[in-house]
Protein backbone atom coordinates (compact mmCIF):
# COMPACT_ATOMS: atom_id res chain seq x y z
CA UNK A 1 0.00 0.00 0.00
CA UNK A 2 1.66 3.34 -1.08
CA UNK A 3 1.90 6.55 1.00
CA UNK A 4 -1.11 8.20 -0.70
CA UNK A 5 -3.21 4.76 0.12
CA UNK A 6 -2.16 4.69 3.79
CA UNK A 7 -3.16 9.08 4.44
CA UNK A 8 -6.16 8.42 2.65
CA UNK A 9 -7.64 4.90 4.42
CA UNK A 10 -7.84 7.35 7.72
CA UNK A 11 -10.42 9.73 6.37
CA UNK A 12 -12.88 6.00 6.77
CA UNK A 13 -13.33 5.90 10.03
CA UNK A 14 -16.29 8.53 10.09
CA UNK A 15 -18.16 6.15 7.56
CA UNK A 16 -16.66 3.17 9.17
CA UNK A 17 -18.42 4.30 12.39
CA UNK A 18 -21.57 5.20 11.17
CA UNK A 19 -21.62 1.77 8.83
CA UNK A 20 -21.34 3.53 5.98
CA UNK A 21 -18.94 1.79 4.03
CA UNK A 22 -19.31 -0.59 1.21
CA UNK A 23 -18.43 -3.94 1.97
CA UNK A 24 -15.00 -4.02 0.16
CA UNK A 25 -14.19 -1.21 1.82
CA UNK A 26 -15.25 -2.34 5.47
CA UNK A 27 -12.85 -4.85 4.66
CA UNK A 28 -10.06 -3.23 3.65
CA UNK A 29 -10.42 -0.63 6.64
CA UNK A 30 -10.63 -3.15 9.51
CA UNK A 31 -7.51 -4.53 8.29
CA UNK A 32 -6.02 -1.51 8.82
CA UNK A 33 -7.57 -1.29 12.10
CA UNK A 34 -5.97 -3.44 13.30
CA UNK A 35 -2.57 -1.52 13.38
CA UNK A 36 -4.04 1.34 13.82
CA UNK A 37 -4.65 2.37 17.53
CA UNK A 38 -5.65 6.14 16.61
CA UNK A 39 -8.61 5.28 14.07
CA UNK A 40 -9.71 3.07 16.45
CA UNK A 41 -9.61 5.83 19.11
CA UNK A 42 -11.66 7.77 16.46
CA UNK A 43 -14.21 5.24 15.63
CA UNK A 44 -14.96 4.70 19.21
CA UNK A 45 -15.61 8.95 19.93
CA UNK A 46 -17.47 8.80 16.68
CA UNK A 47 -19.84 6.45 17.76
CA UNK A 48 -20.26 7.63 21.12
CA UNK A 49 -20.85 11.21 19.85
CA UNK A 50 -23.18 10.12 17.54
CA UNK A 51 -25.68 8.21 19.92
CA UNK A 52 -25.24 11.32 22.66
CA UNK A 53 -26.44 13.03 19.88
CA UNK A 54 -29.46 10.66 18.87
CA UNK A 55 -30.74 10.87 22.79
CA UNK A 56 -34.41 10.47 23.18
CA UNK A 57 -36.15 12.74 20.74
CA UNK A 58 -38.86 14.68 22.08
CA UNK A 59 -40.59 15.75 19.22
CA UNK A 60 -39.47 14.01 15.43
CA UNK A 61 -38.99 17.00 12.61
CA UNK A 62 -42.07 17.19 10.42
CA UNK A 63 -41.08 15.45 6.68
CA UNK A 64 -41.15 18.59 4.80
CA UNK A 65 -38.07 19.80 6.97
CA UNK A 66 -36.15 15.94 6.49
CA UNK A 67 -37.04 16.32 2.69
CA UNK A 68 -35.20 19.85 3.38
CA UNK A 69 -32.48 18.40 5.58
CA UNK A 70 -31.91 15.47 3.39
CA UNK A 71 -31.47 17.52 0.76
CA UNK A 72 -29.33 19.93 1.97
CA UNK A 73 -26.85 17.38 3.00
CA UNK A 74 -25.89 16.94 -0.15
CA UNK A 75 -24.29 20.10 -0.76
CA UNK A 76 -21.99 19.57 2.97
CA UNK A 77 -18.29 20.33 1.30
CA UNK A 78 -15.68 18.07 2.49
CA UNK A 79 -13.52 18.81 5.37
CA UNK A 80 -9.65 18.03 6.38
CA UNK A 81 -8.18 15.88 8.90
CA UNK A 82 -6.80 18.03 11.76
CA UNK A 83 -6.24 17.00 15.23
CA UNK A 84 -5.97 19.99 18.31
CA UNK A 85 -4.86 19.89 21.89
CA UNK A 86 -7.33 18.32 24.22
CA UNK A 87 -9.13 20.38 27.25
CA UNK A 88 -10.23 19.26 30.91
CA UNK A 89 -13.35 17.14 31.51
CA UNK A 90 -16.29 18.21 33.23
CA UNK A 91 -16.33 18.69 36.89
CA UNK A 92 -18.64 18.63 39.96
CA UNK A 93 -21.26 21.60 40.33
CA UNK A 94 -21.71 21.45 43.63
CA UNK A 95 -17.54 21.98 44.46
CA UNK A 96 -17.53 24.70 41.79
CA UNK A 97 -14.09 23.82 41.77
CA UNK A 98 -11.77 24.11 38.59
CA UNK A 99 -11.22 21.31 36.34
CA UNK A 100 -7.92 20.83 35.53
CA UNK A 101 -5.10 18.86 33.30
CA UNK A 102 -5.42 17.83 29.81
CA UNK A 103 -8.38 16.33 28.34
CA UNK A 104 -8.48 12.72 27.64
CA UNK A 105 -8.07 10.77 23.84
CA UNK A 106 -12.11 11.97 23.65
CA UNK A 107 -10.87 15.58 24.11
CA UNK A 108 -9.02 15.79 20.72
CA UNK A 109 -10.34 18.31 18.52
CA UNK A 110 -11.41 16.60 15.27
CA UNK A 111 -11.87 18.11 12.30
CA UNK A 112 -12.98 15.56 9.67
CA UNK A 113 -12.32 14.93 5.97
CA UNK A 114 -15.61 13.40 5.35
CA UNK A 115 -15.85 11.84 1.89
CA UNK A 116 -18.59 10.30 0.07
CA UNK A 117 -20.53 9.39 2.47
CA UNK A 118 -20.33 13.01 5.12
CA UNK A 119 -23.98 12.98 4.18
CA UNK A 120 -24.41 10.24 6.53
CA UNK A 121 -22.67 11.96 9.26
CA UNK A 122 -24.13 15.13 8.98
CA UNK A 123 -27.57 14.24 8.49
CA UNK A 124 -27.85 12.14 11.89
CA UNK A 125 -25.96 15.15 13.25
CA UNK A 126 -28.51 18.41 12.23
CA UNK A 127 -31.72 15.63 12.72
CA UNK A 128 -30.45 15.05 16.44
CA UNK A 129 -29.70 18.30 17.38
CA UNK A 130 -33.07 19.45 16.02
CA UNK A 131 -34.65 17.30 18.44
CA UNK A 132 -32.54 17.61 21.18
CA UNK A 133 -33.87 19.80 24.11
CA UNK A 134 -37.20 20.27 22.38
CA UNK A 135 -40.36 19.90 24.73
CA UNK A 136 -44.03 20.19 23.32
CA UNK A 137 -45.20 22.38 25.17
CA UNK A 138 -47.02 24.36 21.94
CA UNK A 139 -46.97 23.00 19.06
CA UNK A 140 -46.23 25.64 16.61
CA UNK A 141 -43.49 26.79 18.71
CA UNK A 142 -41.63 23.98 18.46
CA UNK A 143 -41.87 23.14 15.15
CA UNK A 144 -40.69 27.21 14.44
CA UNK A 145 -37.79 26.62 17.08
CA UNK A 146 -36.97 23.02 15.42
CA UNK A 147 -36.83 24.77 12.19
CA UNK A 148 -35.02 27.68 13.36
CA UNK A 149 -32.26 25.05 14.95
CA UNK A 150 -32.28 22.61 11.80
CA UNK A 151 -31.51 25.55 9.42
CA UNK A 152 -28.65 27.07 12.03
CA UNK A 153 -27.18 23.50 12.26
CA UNK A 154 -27.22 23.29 8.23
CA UNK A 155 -25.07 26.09 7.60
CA UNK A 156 -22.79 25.34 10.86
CA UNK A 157 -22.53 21.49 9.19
CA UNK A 158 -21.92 22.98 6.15
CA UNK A 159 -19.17 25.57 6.86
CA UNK A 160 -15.70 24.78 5.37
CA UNK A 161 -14.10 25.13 8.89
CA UNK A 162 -16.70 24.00 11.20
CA UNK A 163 -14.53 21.81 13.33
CA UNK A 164 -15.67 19.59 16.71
CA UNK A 165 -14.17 19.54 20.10
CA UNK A 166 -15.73 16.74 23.09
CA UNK A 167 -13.86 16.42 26.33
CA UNK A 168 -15.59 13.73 28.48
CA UNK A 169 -14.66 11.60 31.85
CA UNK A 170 -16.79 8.69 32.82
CA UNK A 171 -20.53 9.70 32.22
CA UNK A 172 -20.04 12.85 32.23
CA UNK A 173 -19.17 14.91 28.43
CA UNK A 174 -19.46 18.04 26.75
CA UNK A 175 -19.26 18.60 22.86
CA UNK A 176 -19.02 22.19 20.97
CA UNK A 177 -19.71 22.26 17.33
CA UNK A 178 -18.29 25.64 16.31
CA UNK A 179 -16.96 27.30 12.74
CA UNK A 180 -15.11 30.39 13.66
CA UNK A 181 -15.79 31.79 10.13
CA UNK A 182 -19.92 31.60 10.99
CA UNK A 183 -19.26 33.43 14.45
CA UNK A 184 -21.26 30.93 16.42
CA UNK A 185 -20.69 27.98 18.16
CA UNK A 186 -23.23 25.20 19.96
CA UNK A 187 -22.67 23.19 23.37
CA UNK A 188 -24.37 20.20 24.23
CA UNK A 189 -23.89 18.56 27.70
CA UNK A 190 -24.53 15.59 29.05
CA UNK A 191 -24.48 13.99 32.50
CA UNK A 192 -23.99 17.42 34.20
CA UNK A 193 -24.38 17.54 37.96
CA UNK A 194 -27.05 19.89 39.21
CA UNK A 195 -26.51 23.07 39.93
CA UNK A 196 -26.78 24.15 43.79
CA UNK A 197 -30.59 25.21 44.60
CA UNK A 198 -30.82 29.33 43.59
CA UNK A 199 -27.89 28.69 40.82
CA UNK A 200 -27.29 28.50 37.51
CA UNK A 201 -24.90 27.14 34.79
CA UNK A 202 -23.24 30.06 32.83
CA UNK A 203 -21.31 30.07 29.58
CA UNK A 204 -18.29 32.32 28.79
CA UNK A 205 -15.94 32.82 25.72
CA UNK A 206 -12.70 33.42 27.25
CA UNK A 207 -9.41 35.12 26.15
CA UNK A 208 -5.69 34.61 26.64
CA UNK A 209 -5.60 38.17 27.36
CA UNK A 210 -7.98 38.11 30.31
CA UNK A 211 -11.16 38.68 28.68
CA UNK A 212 -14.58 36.98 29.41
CA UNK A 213 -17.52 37.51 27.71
CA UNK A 214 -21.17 35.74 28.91
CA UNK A 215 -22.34 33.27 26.10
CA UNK A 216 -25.55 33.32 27.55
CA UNK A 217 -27.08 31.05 30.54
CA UNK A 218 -27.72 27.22 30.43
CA UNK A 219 -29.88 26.72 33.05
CA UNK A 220 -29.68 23.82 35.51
CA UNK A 221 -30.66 21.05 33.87
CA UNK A 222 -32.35 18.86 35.89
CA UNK A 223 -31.73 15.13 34.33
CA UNK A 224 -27.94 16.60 33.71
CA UNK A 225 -28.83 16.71 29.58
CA UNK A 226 -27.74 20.78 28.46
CA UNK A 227 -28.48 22.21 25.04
CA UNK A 228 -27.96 22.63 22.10
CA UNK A 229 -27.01 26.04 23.18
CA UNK A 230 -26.08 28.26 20.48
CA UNK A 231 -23.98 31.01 21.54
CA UNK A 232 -22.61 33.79 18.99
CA UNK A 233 -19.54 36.51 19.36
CA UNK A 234 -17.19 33.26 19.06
CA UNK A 235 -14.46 35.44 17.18
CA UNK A 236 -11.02 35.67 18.95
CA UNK A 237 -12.32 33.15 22.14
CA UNK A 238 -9.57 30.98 23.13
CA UNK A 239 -11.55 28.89 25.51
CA UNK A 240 -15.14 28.11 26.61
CA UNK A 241 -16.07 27.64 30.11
CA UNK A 242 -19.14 26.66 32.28
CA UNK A 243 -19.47 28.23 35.78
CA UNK A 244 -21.65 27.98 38.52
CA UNK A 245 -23.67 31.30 39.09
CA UNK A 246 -26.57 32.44 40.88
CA UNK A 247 -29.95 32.13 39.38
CA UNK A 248 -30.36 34.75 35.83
CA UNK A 249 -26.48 34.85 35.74
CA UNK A 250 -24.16 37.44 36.76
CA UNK A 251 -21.97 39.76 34.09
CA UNK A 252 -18.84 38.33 35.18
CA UNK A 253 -17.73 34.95 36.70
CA UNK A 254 -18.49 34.73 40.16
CA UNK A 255 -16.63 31.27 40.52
CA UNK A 256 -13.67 29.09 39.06
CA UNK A 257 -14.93 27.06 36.22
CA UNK A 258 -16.36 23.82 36.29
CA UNK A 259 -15.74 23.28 32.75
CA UNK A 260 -13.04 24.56 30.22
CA UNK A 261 -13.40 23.44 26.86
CA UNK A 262 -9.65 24.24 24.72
CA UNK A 263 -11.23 25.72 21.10
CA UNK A 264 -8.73 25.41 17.93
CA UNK A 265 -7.68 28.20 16.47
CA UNK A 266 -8.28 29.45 13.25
């Protein structure tokens, strides 16, 4: 197998993981799984991405908007391999203490060449994040607000440098989907503590330089299960965090973080 065959078999394991492949293919790529300890790394955060993702839908999209979605897909442009420095994992709410150290294999910053078959991918992608969080409360409402998410998650899906950065430890995780081109990035957690009673979860874009500015307020989610949260003014943030603050939020941290997510640079 020459050079070019050996860089290219890694760009499978997003199709790999989603069973995507065509037989010969499958074939060829578990042989090379074999010797390969990082695609198997990959295949494994793939997979577990993807069914935090698919979580218990509260409300399905209507078919006109996965005719549009389905659609859409096709025109996702493919992306390059790239691999950033990890960030801590999620910590207790109650200690509101910081989490620190270097995130673990799951806290790599992936940014995937998906080929043929990124459809896959990012259809099961924008159709679980449209669901996600959704409650019927009114019915209108949350078909405008899944539509409203569906079409954000499009473009973010779509965006030549949308890249993907999960830090997790045990059941607890946190994944941001961000493109810093778009301005916006979107936070989904999972497994998160509660918040003490009269407090909040709060997200910040922070800077080397010192500077924080409030992404907006989570909530405190009450079966641990946060977002998707999307949170715009993403341009020159260095880092996201998640800190414990009292109920409505305050204009500037008030604790140490519980949370610190590492975002690639441009």
């Amino acid at each position: 197998m020459n050079e070019h065959v050996d860089a290219g078999i890694h760009t499978l394991a997003a199709p790999y993981a989603l069973h995507a492949l065509p037989p010969d293919e499958v074939s060829r790529f578990e042989e090379h799984l074999e010797q390969c300890a990082d695609c198997r790394v990959e295949v494994d955060e793939l997979r577990e991405t993807a069914a935090r993702l698919g979580v218990a839908a509260a409300v399905t999209p209507p078919p006109r908007m996965r005719e549009e979605v389905l659609a859409r897909i096709a025109e996702v442009r493919p992306l390059p391999p790239r691999v950033a420095a990890g960030s801590t994992p999620l910590g207790s709410a109650a200690g509101s203490g910081s989490a620190a150290g270097s995130g673990s294999a799951a806290g790599r910053a992936l940014r995937r060449w998906w080929p043929r078959v990124a459809t896959g991918l990012a259809a099961a992608a924008v159709a679980a994040i449209v669901v996600l969080g959704i409650r019927l409360n009114d019915v209108q409402s949350d078909l405008d607000r899944s539509q409203q998410i569906g079409a954000q998650m499009r473009q973010l899906v779509g965006a030549e440098d949308m890249e993907m950065v999960r830090v997790g430890e045990g059941d607890s995780s946190g994944t941001v989907l961000l493109a810093r081109s778009l301005d916006v990035a979107v936070f989904i957690g999972d497994g998160m503590a509660p918040a003490p009673a009269g407090h909040t979860y709060q997200l910040w874009f922070m800077h080397d330089d010192g500077g924080v500015v409030s992404a907006g307020v989570l909530g405190n989610p009450p079966d641990g299960h946060v977002g998707p949260f999307t949170a715009r003014g993403l341009a020159g943030a260095d880092r996201l965090g998640i800190t414990v603050e009292p109920d409505g939020g305050s204009p500037q941290p008030t604790t140490d973080p519980v949370m610190l997510i590492d975002l690639p640079t441009a």
